[in-house]
PDB file of N, CA and C in Angstrom:
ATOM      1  N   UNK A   1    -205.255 148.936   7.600  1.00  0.00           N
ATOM      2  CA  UNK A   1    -204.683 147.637   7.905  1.00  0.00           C
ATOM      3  C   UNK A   1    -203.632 147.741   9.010  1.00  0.00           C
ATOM      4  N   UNK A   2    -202.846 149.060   8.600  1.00  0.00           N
ATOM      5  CA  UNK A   2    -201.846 148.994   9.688  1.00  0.00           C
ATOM      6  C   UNK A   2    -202.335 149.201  11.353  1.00  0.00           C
ATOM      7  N   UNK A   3    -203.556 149.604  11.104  1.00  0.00           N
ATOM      8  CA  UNK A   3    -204.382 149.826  12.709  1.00  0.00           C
ATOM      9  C   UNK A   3    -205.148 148.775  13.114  1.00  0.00           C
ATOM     10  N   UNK A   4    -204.890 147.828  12.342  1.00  0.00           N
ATOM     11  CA  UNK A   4    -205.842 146.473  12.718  1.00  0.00           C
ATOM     12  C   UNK A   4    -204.564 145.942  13.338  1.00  0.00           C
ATOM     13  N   UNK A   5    -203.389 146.010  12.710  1.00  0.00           N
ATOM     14  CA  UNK A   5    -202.293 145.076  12.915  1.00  0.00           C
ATOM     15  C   UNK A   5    -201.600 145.438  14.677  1.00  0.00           C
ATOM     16  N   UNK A   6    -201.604 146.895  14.459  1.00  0.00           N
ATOM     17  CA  UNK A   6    -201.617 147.441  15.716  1.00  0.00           C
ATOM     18  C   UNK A   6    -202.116 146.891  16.948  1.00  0.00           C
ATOM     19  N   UNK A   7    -203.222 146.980  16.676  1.00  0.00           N
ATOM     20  CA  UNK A   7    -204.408 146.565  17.815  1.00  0.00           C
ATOM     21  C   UNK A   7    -204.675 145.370  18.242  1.00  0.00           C
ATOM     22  N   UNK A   8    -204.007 144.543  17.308  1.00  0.00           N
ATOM     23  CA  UNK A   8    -203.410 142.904  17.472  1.00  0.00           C
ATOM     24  C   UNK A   8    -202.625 142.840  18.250  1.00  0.00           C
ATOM     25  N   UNK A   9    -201.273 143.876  17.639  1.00  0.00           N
ATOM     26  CA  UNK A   9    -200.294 143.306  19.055  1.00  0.00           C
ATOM     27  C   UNK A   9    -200.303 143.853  19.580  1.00  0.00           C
ATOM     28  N   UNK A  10    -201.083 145.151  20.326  1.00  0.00           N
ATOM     29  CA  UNK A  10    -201.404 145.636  21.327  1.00  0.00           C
ATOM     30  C   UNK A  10    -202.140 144.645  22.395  1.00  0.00           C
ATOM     31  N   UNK A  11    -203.320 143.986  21.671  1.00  0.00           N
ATOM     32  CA  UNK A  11    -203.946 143.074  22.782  1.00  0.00           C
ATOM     33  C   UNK A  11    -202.944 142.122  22.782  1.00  0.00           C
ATOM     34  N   UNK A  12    -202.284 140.909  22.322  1.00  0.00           N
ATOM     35  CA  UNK A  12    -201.524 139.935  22.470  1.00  0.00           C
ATOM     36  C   UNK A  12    -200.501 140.232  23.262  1.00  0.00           C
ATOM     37  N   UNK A  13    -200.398 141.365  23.384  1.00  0.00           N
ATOM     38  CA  UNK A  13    -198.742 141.599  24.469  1.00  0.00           C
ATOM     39  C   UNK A  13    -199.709 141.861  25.564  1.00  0.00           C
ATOM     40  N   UNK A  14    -201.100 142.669  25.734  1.00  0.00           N
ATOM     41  CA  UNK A  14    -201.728 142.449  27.180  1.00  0.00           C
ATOM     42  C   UNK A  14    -201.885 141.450  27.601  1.00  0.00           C
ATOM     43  N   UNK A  15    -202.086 140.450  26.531  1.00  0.00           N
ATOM     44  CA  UNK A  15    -202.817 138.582  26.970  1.00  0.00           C
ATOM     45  C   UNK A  15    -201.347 138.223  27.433  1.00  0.00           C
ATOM     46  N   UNK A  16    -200.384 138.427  26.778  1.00  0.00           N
ATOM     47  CA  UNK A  16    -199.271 137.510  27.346  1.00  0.00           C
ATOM     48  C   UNK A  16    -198.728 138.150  28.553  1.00  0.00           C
ATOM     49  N   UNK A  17    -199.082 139.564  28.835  1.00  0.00           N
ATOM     50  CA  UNK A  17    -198.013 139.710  30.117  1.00  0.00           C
ATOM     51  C   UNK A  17    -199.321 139.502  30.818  1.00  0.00           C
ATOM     52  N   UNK A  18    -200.725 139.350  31.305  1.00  0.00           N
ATOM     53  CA  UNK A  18    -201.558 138.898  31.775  1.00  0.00           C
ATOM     54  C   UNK A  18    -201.444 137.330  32.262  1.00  0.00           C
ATOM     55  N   UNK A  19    -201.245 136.480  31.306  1.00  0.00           N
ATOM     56  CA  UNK A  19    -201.216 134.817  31.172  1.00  0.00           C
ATOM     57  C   UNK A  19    -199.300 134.935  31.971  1.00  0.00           C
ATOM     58  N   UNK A  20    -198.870 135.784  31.680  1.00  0.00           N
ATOM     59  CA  UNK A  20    -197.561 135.325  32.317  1.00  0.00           C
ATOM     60  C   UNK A  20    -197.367 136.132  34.070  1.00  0.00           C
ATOM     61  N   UNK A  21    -198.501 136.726  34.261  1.00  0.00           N
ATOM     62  CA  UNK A  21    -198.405 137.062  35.299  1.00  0.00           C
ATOM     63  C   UNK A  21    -198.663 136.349  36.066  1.00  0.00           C
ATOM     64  N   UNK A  22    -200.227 135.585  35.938  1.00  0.00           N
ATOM     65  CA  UNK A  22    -201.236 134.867  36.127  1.00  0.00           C
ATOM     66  C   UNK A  22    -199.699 133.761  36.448  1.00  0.00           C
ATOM     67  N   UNK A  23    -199.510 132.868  35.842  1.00  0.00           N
ATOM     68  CA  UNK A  23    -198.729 131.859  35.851  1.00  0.00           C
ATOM     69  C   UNK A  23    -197.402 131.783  36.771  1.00  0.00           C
ATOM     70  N   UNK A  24    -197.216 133.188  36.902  1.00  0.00           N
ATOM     71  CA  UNK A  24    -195.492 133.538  37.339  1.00  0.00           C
ATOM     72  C   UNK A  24    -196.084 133.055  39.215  1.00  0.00           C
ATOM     73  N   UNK A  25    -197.515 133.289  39.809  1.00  0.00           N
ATOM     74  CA  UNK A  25    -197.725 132.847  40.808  1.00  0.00           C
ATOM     75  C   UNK A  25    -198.354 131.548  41.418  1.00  0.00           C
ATOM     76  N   UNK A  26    -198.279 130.988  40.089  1.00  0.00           N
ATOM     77  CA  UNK A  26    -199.283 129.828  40.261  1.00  0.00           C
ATOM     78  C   UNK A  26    -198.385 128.439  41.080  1.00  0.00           C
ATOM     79  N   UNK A  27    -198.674 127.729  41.643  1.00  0.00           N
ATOM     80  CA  UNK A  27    -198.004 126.766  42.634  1.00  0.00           C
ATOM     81  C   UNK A  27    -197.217 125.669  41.243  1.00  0.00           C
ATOM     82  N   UNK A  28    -196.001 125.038  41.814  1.00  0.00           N
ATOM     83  CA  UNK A  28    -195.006 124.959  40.983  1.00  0.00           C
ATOM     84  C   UNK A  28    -195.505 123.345  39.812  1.00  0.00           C
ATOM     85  N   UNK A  29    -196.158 122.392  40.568  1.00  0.00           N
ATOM     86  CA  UNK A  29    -196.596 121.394  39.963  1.00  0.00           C
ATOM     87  C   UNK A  29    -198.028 121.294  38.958  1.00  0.00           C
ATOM     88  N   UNK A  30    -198.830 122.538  39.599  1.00  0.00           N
ATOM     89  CA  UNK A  30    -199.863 122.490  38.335  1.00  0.00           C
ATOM     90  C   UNK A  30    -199.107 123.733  37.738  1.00  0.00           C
ATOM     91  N   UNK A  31    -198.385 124.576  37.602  1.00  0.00           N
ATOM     92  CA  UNK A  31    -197.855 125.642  36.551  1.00  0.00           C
ATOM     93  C   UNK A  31    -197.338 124.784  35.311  1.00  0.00           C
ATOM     94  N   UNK A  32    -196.660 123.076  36.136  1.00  0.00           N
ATOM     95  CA  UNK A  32    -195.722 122.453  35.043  1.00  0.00           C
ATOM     96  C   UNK A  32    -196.669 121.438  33.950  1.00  0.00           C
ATOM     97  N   UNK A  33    -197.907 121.417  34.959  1.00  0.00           N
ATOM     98  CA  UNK A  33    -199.079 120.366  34.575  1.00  0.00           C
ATOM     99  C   UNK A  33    -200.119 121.419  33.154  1.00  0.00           C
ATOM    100  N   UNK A  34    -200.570 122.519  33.486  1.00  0.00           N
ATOM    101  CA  UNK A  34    -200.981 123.508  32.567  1.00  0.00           C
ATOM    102  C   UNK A  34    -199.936 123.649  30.995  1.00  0.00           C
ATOM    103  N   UNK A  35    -198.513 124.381  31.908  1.00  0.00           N
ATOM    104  CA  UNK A  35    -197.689 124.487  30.780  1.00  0.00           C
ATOM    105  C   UNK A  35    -197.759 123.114  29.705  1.00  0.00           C
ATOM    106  N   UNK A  36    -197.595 121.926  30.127  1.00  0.00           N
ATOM    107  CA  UNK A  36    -197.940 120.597  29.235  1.00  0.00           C
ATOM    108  C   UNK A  36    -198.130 120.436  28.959  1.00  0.00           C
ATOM    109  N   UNK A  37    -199.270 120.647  28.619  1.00  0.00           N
ATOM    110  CA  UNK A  37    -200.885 120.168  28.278  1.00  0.00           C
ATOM    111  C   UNK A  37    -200.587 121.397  27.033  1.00  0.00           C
ATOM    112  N   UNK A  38    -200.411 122.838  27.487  1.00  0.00           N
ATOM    113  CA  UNK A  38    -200.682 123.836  26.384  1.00  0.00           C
ATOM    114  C   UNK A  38    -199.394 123.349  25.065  1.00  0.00           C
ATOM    115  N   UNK A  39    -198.285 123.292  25.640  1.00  0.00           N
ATOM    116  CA  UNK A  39    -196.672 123.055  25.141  1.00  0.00           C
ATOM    117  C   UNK A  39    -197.727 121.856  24.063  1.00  0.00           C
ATOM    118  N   UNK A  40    -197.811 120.995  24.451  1.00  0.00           N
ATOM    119  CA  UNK A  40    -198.685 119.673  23.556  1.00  0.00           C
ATOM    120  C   UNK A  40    -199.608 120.052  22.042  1.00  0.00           C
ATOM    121  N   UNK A  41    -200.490 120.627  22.532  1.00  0.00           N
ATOM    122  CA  UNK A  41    -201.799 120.779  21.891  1.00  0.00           C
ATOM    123  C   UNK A  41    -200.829 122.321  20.593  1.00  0.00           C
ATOM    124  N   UNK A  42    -200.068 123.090  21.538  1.00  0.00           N
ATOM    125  CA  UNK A  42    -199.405 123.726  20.065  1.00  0.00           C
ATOM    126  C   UNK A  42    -198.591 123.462  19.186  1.00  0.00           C
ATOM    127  N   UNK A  43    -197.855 122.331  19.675  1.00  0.00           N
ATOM    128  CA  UNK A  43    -196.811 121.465  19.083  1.00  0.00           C
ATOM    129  C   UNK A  43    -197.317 120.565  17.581  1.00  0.00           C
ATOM    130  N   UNK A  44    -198.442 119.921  18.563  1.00  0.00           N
ATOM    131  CA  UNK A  44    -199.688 119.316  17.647  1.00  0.00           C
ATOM    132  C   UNK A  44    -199.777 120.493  16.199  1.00  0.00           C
ATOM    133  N   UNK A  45    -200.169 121.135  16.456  1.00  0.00           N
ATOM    134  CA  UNK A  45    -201.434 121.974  15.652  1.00  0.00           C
ATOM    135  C   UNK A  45    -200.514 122.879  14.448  1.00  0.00           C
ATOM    136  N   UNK A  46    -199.180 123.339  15.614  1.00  0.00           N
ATOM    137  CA  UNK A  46    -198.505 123.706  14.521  1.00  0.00           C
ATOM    138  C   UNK A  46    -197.708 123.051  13.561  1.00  0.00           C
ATOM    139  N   UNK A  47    -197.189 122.052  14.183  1.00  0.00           N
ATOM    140  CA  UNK A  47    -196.435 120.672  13.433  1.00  0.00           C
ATOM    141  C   UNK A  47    -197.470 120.217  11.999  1.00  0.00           C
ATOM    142  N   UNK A  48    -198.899 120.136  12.625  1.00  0.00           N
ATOM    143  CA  UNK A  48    -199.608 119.640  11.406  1.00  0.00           C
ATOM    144  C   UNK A  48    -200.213 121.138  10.644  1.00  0.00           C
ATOM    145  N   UNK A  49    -200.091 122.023  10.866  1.00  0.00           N
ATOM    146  CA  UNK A  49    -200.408 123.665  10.009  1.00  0.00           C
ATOM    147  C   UNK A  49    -199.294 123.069   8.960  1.00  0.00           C
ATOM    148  N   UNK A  50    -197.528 123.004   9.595  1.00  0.00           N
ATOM    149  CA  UNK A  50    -196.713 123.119   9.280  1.00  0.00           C
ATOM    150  C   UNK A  50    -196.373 122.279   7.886  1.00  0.00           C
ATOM    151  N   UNK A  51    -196.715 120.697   8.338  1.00  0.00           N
ATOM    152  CA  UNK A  51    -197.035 119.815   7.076  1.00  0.00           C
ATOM    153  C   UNK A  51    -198.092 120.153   6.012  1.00  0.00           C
ATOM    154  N   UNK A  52    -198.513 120.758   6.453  1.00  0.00           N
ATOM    155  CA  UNK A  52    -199.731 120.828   5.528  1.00  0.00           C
ATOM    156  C   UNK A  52    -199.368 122.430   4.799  1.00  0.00           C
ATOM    157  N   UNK A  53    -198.875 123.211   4.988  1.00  0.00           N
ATOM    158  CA  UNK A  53    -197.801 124.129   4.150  1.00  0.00           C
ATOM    159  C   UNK A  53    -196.948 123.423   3.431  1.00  0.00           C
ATOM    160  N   UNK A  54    -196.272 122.633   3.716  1.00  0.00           N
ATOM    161  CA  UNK A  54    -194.976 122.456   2.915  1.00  0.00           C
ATOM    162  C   UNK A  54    -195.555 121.642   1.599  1.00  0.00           C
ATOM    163  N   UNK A  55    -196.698 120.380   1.817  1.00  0.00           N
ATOM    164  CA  UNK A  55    -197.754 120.200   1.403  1.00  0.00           C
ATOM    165  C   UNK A  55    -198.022 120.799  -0.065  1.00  0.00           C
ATOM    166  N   UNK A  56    -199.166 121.962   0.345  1.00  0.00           N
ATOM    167  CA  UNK A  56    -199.456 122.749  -0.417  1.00  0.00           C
ATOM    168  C   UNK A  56    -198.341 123.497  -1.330  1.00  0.00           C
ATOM    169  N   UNK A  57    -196.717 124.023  -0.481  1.00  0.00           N
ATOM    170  CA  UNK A  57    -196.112 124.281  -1.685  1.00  0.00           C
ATOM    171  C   UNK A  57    -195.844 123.515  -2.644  1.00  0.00           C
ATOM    172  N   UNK A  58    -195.760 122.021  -2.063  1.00  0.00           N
ATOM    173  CA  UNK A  58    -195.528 121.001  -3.417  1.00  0.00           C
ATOM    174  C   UNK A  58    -196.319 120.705  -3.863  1.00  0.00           C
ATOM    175  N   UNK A  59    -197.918 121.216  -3.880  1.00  0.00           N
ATOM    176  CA  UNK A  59    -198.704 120.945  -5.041  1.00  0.00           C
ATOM    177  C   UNK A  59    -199.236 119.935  -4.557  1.00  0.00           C
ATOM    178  N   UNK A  60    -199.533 119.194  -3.390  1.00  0.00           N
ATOM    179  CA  UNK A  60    -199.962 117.880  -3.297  1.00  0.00           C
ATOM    180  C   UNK A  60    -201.195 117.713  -1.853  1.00  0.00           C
ATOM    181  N   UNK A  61    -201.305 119.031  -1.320  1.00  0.00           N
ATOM    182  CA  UNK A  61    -201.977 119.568  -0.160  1.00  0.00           C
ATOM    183  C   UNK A  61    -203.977 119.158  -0.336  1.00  0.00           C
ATOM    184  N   UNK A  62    -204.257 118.403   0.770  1.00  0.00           N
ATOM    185  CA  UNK A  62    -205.470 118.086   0.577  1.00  0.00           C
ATOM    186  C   UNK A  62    -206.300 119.196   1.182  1.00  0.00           C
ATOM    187  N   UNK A  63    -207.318 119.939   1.029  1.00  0.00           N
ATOM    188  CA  UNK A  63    -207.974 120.874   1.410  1.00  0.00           C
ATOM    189  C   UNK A  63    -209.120 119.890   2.500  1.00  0.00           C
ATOM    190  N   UNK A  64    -209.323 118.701   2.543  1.00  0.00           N
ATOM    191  CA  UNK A  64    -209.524 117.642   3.283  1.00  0.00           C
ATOM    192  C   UNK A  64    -209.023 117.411   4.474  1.00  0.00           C
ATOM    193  N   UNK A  65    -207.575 117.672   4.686  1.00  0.00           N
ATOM    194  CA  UNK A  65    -206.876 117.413   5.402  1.00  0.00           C
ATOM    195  C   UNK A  65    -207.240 118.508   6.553  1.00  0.00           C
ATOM    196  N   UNK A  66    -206.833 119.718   5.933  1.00  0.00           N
ATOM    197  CA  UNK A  66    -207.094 121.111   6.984  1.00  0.00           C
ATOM    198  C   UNK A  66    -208.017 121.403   7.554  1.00  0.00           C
ATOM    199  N   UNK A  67    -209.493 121.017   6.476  1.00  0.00           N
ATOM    200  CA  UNK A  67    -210.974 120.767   7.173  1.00  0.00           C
ATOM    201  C   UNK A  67    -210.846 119.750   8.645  1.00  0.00           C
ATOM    202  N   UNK A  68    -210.166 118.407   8.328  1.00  0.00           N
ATOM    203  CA  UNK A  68    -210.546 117.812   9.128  1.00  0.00           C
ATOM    204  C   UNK A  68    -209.647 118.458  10.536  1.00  0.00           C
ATOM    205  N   UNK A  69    -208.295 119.373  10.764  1.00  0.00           N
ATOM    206  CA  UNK A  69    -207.642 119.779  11.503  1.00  0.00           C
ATOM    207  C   UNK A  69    -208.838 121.074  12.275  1.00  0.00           C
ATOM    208  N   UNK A  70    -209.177 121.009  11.175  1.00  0.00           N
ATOM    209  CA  UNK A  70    -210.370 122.312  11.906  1.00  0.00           C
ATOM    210  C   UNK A  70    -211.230 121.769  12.408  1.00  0.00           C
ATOM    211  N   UNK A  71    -212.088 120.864  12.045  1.00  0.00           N
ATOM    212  CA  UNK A  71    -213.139 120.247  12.782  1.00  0.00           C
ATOM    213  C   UNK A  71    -212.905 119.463  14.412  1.00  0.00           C
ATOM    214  N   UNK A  72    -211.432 118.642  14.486  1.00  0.00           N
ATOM    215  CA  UNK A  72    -211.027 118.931  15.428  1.00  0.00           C
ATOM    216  C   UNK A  72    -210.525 119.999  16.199  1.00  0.00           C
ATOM    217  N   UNK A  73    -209.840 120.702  15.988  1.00  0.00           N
ATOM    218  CA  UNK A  73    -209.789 122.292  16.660  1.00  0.00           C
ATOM    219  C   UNK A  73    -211.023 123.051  17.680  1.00  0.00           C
ATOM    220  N   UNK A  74    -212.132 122.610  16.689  1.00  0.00           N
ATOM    221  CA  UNK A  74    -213.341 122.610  17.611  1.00  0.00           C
ATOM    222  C   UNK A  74    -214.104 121.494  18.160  1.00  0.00           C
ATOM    223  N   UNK A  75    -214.129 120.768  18.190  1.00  0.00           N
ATOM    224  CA  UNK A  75    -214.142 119.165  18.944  1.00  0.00           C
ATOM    225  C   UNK A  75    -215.040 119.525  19.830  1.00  0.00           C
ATOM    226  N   UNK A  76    -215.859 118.961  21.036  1.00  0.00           N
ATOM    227  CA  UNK A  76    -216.390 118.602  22.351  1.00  0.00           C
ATOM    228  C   UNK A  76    -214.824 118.727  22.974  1.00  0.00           C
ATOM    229  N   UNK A  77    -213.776 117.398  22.703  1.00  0.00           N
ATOM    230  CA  UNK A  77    -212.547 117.393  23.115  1.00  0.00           C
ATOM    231  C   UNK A  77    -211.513 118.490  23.304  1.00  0.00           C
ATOM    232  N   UNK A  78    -211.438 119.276  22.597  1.00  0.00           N
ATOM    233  CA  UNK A  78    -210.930 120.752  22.464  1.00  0.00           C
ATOM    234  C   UNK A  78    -211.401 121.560  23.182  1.00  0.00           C
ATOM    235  N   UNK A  79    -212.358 121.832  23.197  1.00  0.00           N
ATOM    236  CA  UNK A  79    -213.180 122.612  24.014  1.00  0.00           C
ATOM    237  C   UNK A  79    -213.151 122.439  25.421  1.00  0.00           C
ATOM    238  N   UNK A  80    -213.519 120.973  25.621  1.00  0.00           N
ATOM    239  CA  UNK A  80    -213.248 120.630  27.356  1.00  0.00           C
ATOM    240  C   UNK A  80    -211.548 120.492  27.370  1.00  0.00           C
ATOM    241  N   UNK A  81    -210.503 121.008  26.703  1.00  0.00           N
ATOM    242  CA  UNK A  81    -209.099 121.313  26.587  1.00  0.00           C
ATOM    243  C   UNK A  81    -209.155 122.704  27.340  1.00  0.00           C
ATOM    244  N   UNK A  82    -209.595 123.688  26.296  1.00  0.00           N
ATOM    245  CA  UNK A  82    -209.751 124.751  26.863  1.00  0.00           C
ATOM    246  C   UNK A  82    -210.170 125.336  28.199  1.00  0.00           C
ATOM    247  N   UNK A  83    -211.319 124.649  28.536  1.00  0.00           N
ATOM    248  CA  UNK A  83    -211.720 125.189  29.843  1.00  0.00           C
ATOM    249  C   UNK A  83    -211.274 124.095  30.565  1.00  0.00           C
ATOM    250  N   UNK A  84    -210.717 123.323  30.435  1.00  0.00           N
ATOM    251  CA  UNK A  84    -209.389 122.953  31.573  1.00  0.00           C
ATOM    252  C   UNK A  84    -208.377 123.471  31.692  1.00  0.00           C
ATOM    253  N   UNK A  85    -207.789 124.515  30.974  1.00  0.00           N
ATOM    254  CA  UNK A  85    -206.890 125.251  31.071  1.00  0.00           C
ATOM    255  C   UNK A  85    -207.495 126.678  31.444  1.00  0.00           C
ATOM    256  N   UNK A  86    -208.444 126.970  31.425  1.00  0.00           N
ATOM    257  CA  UNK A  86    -208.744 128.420  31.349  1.00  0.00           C
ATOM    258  C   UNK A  86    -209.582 128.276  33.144  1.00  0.00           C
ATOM    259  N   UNK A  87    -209.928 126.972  33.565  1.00  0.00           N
ATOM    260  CA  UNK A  87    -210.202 127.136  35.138  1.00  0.00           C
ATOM    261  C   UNK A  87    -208.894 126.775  35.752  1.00  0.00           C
ATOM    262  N   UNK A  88    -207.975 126.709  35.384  1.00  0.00           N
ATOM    263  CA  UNK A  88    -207.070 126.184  35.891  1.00  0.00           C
ATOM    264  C   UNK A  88    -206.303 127.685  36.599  1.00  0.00           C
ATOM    265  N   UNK A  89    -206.396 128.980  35.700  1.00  0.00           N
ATOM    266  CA  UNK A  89    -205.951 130.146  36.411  1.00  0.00           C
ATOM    267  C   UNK A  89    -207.563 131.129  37.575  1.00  0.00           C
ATOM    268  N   UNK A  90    -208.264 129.857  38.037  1.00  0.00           N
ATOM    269  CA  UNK A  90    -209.027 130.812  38.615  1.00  0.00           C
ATOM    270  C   UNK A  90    -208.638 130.319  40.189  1.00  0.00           C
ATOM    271  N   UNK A  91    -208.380 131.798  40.846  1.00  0.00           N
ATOM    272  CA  UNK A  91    -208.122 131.775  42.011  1.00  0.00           C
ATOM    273  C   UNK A  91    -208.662 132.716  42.928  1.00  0.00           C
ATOM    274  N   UNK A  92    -209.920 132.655  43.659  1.00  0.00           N
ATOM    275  CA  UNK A  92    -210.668 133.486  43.727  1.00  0.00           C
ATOM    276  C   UNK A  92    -210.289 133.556  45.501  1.00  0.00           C
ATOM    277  N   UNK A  93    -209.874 132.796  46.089  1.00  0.00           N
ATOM    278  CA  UNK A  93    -209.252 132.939  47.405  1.00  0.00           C
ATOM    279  C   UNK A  93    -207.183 133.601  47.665  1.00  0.00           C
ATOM    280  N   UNK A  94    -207.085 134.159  46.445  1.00  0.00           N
ATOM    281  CA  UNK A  94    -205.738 134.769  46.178  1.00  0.00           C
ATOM    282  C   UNK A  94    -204.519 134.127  47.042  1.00  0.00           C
ATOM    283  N   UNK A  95    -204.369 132.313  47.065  1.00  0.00           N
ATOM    284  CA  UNK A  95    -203.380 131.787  47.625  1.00  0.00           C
ATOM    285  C   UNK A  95    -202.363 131.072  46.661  1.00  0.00           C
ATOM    286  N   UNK A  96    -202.689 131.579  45.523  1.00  0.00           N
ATOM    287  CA  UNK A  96    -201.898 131.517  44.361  1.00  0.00           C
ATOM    288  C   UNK A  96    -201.622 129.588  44.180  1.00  0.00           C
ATOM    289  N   UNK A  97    -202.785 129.396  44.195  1.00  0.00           N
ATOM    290  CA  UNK A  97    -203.359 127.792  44.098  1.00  0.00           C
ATOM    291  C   UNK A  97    -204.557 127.615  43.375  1.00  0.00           C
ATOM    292  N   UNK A  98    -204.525 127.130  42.374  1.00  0.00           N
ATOM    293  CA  UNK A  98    -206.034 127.126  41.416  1.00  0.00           C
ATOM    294  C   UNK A  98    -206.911 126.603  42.023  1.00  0.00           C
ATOM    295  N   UNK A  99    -208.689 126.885  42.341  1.00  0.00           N
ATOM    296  CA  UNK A  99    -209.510 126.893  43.387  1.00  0.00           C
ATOM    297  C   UNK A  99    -209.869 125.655  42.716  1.00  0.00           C
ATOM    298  N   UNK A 100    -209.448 125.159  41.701  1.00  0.00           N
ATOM    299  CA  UNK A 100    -209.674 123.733  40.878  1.00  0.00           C
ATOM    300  C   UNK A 100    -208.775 122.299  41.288  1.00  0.00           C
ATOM    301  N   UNK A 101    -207.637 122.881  41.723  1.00  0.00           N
ATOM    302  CA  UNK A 101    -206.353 122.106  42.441  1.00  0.00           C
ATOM    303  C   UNK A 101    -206.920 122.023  44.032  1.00  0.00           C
ATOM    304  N   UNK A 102    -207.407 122.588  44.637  1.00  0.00           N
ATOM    305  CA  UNK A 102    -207.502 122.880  45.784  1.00  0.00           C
ATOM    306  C   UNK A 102    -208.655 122.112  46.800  1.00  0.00           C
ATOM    307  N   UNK A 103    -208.075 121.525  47.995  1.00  0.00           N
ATOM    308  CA  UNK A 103    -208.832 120.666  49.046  1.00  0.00           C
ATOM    309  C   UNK A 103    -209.646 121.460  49.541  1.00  0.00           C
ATOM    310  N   UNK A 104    -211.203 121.163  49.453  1.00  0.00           N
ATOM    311  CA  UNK A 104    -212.495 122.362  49.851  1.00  0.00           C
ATOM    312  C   UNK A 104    -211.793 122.127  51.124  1.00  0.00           C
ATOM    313  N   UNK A 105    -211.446 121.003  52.221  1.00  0.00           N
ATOM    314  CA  UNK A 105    -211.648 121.240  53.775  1.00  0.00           C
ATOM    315  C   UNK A 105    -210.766 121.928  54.350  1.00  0.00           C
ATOM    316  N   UNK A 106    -209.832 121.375  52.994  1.00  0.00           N
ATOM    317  CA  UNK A 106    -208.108 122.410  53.951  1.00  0.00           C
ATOM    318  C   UNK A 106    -207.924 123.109  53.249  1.00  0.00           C
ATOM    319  N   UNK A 107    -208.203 123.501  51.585  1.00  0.00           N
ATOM    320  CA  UNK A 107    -207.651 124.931  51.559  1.00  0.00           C
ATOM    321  C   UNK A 107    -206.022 124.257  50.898  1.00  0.00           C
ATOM    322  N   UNK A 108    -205.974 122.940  50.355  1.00  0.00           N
ATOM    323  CA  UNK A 108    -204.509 122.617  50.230  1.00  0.00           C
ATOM    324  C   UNK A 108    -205.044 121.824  49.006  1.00  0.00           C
ATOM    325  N   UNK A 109    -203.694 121.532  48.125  1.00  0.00           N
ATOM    326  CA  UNK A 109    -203.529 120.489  46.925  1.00  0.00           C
ATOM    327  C   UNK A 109    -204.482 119.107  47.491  1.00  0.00           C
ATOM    328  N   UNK A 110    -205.255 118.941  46.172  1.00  0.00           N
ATOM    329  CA  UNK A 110    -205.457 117.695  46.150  1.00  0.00           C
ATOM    330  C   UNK A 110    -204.182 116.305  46.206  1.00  0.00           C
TER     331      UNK A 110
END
C-alpha cells in the first residue's frame, strides 16, 4: 500500500510541476480564463463532495445524491469541460499562446 501511495505522489507532483510549467508561460488573459473555469468546476464538486460528507455523518446522506454528482462528473458537458481545458495548453508553434486562442493569418489572439 505504501508503494501505491508513493507512486501517487510521485506522479501528482510530476502533473503539477508539468501543469504549472505549462501555465507559468501561457499568455496572461487565457492563463486567467483556464484558471476560472478549473477554480469553478473544483469549487463545485468539492463544495458538493463536502455536503454530502457532513450529510452522511449525520445519518441523513442520500446515496442518490452522489450517484447523481457522478453521473454528472461524466456528462457530454464535463467532458467537452475537459477538453476545453486540456486544448487550451496545446502549443505546437512554441509562442507561448494556445494554438486554440490563436489568429490562423497572424499568428495573434483572437
Amino acid at each position: 500500500m505504501k508503494n501505491l501511495l508513493s507512486a501517487a505522489k510521485e506522479y501528482l507532483a510530476g502533473f503539477a510541476k508539468t501543469f504549472g510549467d505549462k501555465l507559468g508561460v501561457m499568455h496572461g488573459i487565457i492563463k486567467a480564463i483556464v484558471i476560472g473555469f478549473l477554480v469553478v468546476v473544483v469549487l463545485l464538486v468539492a463544495t458538493f463532495y463536502g455536503a454530502w460528507l457532513y450529510l452522511l455523518s449525520k445519518g441523513q446522506a442520500a446515496l442518490g445524491d452522489l450517484l447523481s454528482l457522478i453521473d454528472r462528473v461524466i456528462s457530454p458537458q464535463m467532458v467537452a469541460f475537459i477538453t476545453f481545458i486540456t486544448t487550451c495548453f496545446v502549443d505546437k508553434d512554441g509562442n507561448n499562446i494556445p494554438d486554440k486562442f490563436e489568429d490562423e493569418d497572424k499568428g495573434d489572439l483572437k
